[in-house]
PDB file of N, CA and C in Angstrom:
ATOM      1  N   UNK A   1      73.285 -35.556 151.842  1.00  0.00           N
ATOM      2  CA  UNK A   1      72.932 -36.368 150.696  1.00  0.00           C
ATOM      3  C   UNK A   1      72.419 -35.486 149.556  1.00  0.00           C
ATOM      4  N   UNK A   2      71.631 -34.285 149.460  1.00  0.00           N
ATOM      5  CA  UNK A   2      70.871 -33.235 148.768  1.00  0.00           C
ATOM      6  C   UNK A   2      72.315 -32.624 148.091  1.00  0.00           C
ATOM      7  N   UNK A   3      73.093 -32.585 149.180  1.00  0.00           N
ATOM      8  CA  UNK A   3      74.523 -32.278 148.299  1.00  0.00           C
ATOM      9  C   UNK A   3      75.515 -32.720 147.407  1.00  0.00           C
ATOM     10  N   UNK A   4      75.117 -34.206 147.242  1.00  0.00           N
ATOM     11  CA  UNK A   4      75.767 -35.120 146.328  1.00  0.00           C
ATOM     12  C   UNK A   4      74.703 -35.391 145.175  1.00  0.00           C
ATOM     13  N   UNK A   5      73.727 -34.749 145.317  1.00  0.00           N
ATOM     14  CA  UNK A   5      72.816 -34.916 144.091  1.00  0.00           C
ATOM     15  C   UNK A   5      72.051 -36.326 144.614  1.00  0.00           C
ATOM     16  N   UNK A   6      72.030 -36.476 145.812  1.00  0.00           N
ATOM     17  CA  UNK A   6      70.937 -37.417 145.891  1.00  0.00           C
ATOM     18  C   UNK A   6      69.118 -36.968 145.709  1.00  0.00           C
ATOM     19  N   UNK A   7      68.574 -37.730 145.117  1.00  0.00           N
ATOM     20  CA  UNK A   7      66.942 -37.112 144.530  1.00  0.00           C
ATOM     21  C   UNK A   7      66.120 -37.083 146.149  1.00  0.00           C
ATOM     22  N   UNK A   8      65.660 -35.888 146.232  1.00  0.00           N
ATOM     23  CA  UNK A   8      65.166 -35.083 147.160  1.00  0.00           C
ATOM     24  C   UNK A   8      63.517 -36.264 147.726  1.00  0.00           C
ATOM     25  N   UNK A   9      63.317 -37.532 146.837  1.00  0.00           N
ATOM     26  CA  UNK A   9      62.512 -38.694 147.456  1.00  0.00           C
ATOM     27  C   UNK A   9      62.980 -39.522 147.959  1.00  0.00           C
ATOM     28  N   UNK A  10      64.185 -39.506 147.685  1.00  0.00           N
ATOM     29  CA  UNK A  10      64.754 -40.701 148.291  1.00  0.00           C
ATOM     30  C   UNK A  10      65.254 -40.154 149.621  1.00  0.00           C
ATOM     31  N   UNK A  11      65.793 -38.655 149.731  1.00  0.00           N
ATOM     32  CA  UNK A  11      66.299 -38.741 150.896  1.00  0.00           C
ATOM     33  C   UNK A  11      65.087 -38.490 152.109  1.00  0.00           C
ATOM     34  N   UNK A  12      63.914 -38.286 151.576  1.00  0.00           N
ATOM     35  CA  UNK A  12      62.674 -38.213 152.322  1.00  0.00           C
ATOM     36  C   UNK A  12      62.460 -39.529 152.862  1.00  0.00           C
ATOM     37  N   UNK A  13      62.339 -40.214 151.444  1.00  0.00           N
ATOM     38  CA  UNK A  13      62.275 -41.861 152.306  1.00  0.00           C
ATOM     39  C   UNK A  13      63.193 -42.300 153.082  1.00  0.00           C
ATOM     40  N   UNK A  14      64.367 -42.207 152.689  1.00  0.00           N
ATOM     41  CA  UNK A  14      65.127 -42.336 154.008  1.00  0.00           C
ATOM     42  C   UNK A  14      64.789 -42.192 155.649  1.00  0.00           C
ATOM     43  N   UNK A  15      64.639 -40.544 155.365  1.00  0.00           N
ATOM     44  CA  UNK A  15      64.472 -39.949 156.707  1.00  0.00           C
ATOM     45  C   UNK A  15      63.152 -40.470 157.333  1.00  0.00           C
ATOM     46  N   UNK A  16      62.164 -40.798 156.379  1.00  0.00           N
ATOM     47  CA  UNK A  16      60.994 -41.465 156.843  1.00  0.00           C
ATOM     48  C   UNK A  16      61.302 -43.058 157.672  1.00  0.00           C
ATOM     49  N   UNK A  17      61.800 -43.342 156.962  1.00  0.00           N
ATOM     50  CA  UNK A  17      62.236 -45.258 157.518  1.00  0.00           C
ATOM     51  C   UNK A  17      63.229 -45.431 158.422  1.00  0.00           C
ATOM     52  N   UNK A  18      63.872 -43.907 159.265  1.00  0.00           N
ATOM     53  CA  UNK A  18      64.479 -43.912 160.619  1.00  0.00           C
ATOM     54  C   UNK A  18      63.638 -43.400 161.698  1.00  0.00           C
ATOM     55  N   UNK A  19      62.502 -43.269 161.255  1.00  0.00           N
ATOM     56  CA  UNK A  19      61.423 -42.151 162.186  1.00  0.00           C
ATOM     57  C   UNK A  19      60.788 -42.790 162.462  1.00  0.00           C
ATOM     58  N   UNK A  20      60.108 -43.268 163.978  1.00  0.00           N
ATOM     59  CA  UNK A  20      59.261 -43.456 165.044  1.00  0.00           C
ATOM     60  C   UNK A  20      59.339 -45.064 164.864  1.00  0.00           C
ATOM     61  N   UNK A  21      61.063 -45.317 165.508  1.00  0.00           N
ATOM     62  CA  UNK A  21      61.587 -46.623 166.151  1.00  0.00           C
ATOM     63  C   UNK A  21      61.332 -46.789 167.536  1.00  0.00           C
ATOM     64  N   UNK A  22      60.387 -47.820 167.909  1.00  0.00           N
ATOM     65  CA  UNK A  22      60.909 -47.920 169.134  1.00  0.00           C
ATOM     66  C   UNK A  22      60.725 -49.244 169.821  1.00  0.00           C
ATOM     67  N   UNK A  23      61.490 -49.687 171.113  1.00  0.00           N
ATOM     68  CA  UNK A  23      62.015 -50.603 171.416  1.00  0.00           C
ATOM     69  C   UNK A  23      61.792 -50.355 172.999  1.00  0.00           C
ATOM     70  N   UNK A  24      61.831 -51.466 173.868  1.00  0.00           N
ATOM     71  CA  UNK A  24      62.467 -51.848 175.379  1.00  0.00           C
ATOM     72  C   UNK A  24      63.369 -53.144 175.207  1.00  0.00           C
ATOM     73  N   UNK A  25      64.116 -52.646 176.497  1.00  0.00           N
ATOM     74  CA  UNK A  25      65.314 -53.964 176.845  1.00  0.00           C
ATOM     75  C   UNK A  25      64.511 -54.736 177.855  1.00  0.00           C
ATOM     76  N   UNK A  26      65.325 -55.924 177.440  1.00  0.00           N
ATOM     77  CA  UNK A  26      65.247 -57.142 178.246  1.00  0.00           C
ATOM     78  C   UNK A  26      66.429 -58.138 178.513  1.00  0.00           C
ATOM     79  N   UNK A  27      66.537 -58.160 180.007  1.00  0.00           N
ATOM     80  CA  UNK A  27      67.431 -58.925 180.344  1.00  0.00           C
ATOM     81  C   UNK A  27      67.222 -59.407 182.010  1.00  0.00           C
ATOM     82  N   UNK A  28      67.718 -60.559 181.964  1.00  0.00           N
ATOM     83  CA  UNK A  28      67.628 -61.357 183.068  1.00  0.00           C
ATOM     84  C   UNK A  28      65.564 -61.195 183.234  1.00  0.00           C
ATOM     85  N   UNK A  29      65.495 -60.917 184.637  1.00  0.00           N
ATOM     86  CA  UNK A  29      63.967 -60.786 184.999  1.00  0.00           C
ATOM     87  C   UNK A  29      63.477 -59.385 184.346  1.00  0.00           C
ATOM     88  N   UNK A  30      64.151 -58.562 184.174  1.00  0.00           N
ATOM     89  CA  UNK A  30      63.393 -57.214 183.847  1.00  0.00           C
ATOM     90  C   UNK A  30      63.625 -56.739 182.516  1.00  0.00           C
ATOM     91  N   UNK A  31      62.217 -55.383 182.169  1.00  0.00           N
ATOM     92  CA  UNK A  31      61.825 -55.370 180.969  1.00  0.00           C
ATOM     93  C   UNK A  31      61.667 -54.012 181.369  1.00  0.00           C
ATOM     94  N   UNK A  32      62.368 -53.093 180.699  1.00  0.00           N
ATOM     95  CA  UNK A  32      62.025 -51.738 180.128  1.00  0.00           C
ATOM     96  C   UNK A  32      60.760 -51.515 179.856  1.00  0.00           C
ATOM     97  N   UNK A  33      60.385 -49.892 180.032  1.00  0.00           N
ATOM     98  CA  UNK A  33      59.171 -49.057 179.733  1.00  0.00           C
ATOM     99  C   UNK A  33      59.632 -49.291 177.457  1.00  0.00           C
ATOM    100  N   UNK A  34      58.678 -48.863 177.228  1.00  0.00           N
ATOM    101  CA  UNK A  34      59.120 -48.915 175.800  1.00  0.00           C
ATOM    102  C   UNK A  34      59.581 -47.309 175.529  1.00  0.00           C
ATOM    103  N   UNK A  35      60.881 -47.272 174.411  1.00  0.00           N
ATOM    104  CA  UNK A  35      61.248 -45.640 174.203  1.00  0.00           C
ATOM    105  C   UNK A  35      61.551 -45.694 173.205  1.00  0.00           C
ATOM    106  N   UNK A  36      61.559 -44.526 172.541  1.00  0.00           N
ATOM    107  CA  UNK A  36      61.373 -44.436 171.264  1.00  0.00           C
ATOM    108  C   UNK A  36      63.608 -44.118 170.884  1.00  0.00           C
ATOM    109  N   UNK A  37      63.343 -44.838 169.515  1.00  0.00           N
ATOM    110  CA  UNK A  37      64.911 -45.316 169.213  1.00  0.00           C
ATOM    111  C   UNK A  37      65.645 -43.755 168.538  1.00  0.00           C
ATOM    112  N   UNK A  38      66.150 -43.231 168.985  1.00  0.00           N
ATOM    113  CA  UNK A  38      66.591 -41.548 168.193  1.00  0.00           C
ATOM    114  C   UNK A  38      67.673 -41.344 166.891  1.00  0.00           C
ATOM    115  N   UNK A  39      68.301 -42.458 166.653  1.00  0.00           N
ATOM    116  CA  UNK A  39      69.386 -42.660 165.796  1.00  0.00           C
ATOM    117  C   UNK A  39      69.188 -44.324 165.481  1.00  0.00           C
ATOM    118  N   UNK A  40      70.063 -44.361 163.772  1.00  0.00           N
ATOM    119  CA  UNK A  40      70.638 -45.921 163.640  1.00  0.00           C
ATOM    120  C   UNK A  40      69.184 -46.541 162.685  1.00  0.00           C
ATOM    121  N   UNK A  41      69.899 -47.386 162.484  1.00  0.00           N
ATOM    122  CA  UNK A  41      68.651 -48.219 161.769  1.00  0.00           C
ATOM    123  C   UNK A  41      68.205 -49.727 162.517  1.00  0.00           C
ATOM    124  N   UNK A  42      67.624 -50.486 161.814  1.00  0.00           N
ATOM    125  CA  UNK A  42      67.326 -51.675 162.268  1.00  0.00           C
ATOM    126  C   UNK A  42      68.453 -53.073 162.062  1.00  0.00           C
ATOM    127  N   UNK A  43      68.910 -53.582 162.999  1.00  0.00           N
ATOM    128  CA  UNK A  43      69.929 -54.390 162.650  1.00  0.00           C
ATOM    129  C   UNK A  43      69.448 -55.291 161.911  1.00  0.00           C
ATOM    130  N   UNK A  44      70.653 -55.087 161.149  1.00  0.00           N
ATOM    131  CA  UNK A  44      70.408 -56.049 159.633  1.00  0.00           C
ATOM    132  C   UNK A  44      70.199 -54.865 158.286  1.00  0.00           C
ATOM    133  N   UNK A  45      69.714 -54.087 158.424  1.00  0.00           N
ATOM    134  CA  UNK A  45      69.463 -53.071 157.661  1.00  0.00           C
ATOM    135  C   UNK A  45      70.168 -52.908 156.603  1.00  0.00           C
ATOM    136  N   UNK A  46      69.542 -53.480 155.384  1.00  0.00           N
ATOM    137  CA  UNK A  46      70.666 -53.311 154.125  1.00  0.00           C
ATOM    138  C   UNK A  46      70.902 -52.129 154.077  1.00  0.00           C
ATOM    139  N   UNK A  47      70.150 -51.001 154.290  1.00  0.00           N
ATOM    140  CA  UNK A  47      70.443 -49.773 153.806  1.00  0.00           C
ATOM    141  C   UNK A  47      71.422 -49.075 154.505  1.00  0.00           C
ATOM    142  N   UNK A  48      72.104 -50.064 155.433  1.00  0.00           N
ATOM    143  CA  UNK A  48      72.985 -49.756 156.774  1.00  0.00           C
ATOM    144  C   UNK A  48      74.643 -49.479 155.653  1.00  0.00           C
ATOM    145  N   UNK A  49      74.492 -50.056 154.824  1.00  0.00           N
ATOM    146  CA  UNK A  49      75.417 -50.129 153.841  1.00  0.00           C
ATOM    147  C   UNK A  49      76.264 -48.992 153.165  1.00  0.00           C
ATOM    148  N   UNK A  50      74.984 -48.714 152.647  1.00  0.00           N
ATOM    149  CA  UNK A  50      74.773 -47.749 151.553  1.00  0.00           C
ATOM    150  C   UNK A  50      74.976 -46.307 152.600  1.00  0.00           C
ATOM    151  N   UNK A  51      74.057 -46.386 153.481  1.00  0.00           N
ATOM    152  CA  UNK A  51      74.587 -44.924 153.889  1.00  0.00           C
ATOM    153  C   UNK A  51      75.760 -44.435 154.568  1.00  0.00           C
ATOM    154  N   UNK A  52      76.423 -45.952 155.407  1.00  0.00           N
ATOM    155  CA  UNK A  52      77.606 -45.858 155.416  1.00  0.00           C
ATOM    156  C   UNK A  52      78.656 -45.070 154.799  1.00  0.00           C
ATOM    157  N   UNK A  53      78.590 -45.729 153.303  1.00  0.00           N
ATOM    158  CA  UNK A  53      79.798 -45.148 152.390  1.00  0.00           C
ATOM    159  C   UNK A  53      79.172 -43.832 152.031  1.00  0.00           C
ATOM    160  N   UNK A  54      77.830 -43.474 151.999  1.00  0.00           N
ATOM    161  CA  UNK A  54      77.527 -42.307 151.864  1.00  0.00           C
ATOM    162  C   UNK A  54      78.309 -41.455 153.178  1.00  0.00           C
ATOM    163  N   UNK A  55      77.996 -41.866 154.139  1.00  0.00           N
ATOM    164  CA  UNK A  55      78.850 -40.856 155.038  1.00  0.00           C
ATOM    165  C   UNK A  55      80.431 -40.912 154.905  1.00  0.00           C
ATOM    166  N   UNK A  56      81.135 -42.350 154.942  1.00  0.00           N
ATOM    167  CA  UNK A  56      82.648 -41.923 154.530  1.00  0.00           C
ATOM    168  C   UNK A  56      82.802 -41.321 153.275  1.00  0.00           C
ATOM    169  N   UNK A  57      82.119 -41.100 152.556  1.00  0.00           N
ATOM    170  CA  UNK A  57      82.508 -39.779 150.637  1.00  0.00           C
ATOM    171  C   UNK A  57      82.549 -38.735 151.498  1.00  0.00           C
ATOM    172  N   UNK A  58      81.091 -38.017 152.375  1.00  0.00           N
ATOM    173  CA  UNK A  58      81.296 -36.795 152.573  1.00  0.00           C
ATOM    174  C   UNK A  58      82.384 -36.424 153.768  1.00  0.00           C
ATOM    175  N   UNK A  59      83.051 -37.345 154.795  1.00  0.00           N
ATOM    176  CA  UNK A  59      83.746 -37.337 155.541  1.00  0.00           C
ATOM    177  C   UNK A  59      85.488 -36.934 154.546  1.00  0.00           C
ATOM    178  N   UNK A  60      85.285 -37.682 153.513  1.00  0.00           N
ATOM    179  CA  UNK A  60      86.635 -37.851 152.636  1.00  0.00           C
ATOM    180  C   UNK A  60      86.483 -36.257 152.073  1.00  0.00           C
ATOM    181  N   UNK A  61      85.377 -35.892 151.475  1.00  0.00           N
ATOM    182  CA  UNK A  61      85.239 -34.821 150.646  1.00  0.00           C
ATOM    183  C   UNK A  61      85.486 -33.411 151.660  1.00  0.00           C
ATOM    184  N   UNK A  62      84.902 -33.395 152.960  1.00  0.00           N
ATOM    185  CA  UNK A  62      85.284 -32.475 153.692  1.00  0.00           C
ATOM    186  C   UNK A  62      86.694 -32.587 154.367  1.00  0.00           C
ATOM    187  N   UNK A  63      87.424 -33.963 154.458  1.00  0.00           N
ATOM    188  CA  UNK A  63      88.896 -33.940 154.365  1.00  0.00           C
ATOM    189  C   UNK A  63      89.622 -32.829 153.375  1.00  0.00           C
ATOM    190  N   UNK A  64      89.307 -33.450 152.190  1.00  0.00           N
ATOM    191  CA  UNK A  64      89.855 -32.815 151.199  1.00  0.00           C
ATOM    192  C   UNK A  64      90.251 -31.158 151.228  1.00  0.00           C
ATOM    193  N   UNK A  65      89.016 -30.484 151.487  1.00  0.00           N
ATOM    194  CA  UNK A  65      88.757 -28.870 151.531  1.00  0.00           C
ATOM    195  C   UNK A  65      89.300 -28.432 152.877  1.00  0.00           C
ATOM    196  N   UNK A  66      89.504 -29.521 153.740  1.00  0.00           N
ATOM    197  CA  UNK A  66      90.485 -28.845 154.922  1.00  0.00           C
ATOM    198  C   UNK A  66      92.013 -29.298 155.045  1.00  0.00           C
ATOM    199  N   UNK A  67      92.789 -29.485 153.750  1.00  0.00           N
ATOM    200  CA  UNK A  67      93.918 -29.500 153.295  1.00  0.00           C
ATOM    201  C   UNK A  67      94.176 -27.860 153.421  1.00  0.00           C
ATOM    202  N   UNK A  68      95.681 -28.303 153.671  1.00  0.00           N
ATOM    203  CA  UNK A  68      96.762 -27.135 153.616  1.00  0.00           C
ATOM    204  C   UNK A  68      97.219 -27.271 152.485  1.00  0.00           C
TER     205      UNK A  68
END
């Protein structure tokens, strides 16, 4: 993102608002220890959007430079 000229707060906040998720499963009778979430955002996550297409540009852009 620092490479597309994204501003060096925002990608802090970013990285801040994926950091120290965590969750246990539940299903049927049993319930998980709680663990902390290592990737992904929160479902529903508008920002699920946005960084999306941020990752397909740089996926497209490093296409590009590995043309013959």
């Amino acid at each position: 993102m620092r490479s597309m000229g994204i501003p060096e707060k925002v990608v802090t906040w970013i990285q801040r608002k994926m950091e120290g998720h965590k969750t246990r499963l539940t299903f049927d009778d049993f319930t998980s220890a709680l663990f902390e979430i290592i990737s992904g955002l929160d479902q529903g996550c508008t920002l699920s959007v946005l960084l999306y297409k941020i990752y397909n540009q740089l996926l497209l852009v490093h296409a590009e430079h590995c043309r013959i």
